[in-house]
C-alpha atoms as a PDB file:
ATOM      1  CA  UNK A   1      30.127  11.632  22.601  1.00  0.00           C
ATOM      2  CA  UNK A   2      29.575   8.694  20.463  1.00  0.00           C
ATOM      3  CA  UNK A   3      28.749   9.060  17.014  1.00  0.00           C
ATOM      4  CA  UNK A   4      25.223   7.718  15.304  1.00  0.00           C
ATOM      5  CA  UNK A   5      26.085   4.176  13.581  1.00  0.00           C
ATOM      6  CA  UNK A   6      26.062   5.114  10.236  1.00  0.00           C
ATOM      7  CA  UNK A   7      28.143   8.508  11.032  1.00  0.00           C
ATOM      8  CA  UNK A   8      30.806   5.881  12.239  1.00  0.00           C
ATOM      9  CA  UNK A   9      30.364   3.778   9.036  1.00  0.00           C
ATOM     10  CA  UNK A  10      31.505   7.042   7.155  1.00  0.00           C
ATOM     11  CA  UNK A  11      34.356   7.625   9.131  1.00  0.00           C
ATOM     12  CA  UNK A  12      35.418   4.253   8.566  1.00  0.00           C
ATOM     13  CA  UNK A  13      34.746   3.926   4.819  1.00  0.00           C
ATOM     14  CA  UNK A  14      36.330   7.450   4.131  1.00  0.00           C
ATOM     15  CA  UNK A  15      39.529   5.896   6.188  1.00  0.00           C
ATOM     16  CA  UNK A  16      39.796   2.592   3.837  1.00  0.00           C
ATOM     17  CA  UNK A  17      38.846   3.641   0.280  1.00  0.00           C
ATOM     18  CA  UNK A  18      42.139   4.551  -1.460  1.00  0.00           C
ATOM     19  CA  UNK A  19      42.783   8.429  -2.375  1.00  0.00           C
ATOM     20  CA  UNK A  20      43.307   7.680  -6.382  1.00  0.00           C
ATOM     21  CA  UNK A  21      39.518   6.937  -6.224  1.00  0.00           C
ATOM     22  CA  UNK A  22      38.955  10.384  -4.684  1.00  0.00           C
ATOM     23  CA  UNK A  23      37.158  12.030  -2.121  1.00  0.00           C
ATOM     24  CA  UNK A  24      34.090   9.654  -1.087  1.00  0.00           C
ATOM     25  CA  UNK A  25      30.594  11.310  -0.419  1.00  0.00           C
ATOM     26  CA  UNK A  26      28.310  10.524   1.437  1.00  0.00           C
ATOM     27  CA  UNK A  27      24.809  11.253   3.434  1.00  0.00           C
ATOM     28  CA  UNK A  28      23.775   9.872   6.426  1.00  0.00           C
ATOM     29  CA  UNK A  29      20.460   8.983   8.442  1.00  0.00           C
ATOM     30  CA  UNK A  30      19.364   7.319  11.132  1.00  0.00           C
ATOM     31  CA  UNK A  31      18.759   4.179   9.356  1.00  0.00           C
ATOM     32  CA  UNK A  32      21.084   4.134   6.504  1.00  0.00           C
ATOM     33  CA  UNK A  33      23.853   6.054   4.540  1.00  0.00           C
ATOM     34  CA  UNK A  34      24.813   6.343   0.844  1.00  0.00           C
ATOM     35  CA  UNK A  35      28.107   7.046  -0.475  1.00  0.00           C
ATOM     36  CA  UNK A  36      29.243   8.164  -3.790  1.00  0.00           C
ATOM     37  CA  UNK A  37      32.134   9.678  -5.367  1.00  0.00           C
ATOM     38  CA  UNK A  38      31.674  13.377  -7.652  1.00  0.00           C
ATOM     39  CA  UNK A  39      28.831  15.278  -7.695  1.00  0.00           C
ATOM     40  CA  UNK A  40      27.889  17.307  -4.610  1.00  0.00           C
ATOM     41  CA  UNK A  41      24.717  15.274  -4.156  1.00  0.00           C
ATOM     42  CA  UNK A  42      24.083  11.129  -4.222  1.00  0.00           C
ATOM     43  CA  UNK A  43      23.566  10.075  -7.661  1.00  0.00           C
ATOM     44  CA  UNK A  44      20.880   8.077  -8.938  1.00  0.00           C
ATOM     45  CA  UNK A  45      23.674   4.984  -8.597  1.00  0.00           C
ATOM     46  CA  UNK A  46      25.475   4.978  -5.006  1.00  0.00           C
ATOM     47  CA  UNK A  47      26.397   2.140  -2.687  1.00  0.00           C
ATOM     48  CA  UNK A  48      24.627   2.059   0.447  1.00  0.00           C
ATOM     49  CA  UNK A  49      23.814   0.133   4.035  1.00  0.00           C
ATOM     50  CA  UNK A  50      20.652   0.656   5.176  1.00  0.00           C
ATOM     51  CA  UNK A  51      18.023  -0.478   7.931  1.00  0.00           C
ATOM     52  CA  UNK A  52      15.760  -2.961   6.336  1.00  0.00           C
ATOM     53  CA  UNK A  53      12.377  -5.106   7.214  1.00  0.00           C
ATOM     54  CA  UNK A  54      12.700  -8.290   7.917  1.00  0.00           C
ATOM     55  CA  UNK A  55      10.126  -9.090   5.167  1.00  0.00           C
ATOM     56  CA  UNK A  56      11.564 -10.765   2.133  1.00  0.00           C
ATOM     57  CA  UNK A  57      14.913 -11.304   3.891  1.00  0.00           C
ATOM     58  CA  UNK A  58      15.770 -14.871   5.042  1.00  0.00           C
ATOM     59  CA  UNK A  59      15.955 -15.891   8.504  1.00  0.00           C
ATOM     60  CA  UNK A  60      15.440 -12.607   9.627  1.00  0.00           C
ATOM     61  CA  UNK A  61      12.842 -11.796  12.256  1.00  0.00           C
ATOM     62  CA  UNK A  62      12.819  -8.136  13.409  1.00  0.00           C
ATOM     63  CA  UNK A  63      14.823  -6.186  10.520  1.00  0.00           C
ATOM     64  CA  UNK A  64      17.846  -6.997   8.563  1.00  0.00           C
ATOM     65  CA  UNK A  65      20.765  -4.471   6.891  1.00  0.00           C
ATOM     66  CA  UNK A  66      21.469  -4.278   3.175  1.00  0.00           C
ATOM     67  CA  UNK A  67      24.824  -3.442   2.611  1.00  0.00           C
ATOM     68  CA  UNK A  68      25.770  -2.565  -1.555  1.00  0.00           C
ATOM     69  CA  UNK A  69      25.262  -0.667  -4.857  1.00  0.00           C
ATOM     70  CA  UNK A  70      21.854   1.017  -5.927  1.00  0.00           C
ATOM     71  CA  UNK A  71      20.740   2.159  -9.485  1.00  0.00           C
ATOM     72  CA  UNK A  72      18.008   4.182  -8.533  1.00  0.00           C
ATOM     73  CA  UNK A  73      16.450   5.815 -11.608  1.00  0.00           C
ATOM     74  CA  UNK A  74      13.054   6.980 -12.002  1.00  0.00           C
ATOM     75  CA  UNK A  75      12.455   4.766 -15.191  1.00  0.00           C
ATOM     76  CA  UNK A  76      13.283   0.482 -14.876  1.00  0.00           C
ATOM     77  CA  UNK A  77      15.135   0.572 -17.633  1.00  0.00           C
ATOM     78  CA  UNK A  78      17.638   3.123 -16.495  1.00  0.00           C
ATOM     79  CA  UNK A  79      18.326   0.886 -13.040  1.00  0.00           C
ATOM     80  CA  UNK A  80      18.543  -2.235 -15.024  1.00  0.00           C
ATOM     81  CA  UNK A  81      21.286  -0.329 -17.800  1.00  0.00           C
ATOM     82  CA  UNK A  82      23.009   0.296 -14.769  1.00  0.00           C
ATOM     83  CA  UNK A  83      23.106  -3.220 -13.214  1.00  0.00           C
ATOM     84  CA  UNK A  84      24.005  -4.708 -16.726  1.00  0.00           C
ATOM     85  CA  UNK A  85      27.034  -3.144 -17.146  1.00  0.00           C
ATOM     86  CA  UNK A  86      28.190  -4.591 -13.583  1.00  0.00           C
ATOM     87  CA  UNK A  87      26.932  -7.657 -14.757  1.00  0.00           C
ATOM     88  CA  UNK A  88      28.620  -7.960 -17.744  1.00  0.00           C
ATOM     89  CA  UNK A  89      31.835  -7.457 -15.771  1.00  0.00           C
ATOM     90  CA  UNK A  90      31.000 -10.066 -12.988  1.00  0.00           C
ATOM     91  CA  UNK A  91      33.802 -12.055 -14.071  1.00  0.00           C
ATOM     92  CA  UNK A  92      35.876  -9.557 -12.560  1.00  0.00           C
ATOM     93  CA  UNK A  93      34.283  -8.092  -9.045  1.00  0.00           C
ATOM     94  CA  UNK A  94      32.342 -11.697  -8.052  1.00  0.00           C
ATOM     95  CA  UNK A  95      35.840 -12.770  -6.261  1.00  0.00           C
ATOM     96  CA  UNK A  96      36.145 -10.128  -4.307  1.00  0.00           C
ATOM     97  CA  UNK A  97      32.102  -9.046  -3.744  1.00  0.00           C
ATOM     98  CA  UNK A  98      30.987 -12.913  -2.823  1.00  0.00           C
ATOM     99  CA  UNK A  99      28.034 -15.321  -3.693  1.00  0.00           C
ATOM    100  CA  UNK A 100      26.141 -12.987  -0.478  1.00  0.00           C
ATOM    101  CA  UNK A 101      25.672 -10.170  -3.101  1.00  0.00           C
ATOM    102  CA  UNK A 102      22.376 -10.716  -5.280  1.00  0.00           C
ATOM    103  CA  UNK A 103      21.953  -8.585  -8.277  1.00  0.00           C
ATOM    104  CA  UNK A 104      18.228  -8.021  -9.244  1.00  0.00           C
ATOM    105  CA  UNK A 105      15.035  -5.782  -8.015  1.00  0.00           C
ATOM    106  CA  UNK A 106      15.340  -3.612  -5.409  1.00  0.00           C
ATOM    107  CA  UNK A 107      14.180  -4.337  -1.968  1.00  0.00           C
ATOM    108  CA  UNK A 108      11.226  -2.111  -1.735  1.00  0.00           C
ATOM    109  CA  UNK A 109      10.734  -0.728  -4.883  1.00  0.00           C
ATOM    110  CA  UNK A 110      10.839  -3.645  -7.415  1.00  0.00           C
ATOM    111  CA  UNK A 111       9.167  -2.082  -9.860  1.00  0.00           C
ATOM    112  CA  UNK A 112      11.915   0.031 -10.832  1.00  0.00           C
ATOM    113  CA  UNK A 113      14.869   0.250  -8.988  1.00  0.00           C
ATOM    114  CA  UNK A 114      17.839  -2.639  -9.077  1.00  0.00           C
ATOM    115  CA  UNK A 115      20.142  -3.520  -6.366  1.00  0.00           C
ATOM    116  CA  UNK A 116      23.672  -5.671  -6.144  1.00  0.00           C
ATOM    117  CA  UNK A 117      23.678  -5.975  -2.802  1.00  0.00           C
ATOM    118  CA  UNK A 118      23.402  -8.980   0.251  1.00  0.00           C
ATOM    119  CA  UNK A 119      21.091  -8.861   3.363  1.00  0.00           C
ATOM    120  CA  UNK A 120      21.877  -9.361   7.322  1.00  0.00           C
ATOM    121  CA  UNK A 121      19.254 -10.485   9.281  1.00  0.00           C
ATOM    122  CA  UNK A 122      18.595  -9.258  12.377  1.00  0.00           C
ATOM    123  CA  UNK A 123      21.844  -8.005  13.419  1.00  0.00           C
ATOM    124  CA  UNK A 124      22.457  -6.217  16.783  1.00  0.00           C
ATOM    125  CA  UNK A 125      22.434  -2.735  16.056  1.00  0.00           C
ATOM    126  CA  UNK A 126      24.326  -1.532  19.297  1.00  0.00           C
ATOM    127  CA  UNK A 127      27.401  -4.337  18.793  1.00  0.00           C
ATOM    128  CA  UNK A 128      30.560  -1.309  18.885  1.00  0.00           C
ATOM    129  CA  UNK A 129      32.192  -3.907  16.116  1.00  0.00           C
ATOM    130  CA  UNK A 130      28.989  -3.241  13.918  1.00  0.00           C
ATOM    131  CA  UNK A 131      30.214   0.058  12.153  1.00  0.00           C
ATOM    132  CA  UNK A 132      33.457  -1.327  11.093  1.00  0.00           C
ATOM    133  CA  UNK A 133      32.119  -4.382   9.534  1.00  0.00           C
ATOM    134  CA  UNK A 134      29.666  -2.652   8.287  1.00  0.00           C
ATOM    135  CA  UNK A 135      32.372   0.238   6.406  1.00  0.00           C
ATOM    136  CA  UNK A 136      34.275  -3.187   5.240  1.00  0.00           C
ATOM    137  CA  UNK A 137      31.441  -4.759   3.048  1.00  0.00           C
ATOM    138  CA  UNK A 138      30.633  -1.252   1.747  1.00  0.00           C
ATOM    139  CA  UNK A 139      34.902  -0.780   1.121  1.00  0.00           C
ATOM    140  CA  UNK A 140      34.745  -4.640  -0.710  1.00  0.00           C
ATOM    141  CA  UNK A 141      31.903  -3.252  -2.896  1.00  0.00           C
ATOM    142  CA  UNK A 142      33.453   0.071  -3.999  1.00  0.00           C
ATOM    143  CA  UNK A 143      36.868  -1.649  -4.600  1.00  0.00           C
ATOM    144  CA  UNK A 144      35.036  -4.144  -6.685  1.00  0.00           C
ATOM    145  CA  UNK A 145      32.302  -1.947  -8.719  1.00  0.00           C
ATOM    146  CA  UNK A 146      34.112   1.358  -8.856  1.00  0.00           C
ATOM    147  CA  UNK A 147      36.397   0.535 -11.235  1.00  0.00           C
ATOM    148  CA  UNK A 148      34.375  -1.198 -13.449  1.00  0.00           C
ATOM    149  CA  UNK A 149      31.541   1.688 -13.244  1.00  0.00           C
ATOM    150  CA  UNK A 150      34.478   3.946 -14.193  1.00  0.00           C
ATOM    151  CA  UNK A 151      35.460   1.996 -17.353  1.00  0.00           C
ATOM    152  CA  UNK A 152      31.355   1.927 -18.637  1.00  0.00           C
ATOM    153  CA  UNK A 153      31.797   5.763 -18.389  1.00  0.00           C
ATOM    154  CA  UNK A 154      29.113   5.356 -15.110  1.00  0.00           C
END
């Protein structure tokens, strides 16, 4: 039986993040997952791949993936606290993250929620070598923003 995409993205991520960072979390839909690490359910700031429009996303036509971190509090000033500290440490995670990952509103819900995260357009959801690529960019953002979430106490 082959497993949903994103339940193969978590068996891939959960195989590459290193133990000392502990047990990854995560919960998985259709059209997305977010993983965390702690509490029993996802946090208000979680990284994530999810199923996107293609509106707002460059060059894509049918629907695009976004593949990174969320700060998804209720208030915009909560999100952007979040995003600051990662920003005030880009020094750091940049090398390893890329120029692909844009730090700034989130996709959807602008208005209060921030994102550091890039965009795929239009990729081909059935491709078998999706899911692992897929786990990889979320592995390259965790190994980048854990620690430095860790060290703000996040």
């Amino acid at each position: 039986m082959e497993l949903p995409l994103f339940d193969e993205v978590a068996d891939a991520v959960r195989g590459l993040v290193p133990e000392e960072l502990g047990p990854v979390r995560y919960s998985s839909r259709r059209h997305g997952i977010k993983l965390w690490f702690g509490a029993e359910s996802a946090p208000r700031e979680h990284y994530e791949a999810q199923v996107i429009s293609a509106q707002g996303v460059a060059d894509a036509e049918v629907l695009a993936l976004e593949i990174g971190f969320h700060a998804e509090y209720p208030k915009a000033h909560d999100s952007q606290q979040a995003l600051g500290h990662l920003l005030a440490a880009e020094k750091r995670w940049r090398p390893r993250v890329g120029r692909e990952a844009v730090a700034g509103p989130f996709l959807g819900r602008a208005d209060q929620w921030r994102r550091l995260s890039e965009t795929w357009p239009d990729p081909d959801l059935a491709d078998p070598e999706l899911p692992g690529e897929i786990a990889l960019r979320l592995v390259d953002y965790i190994l980048a923003l854990e620690p430095e979430r860790r060290k703000a106490g996040r």
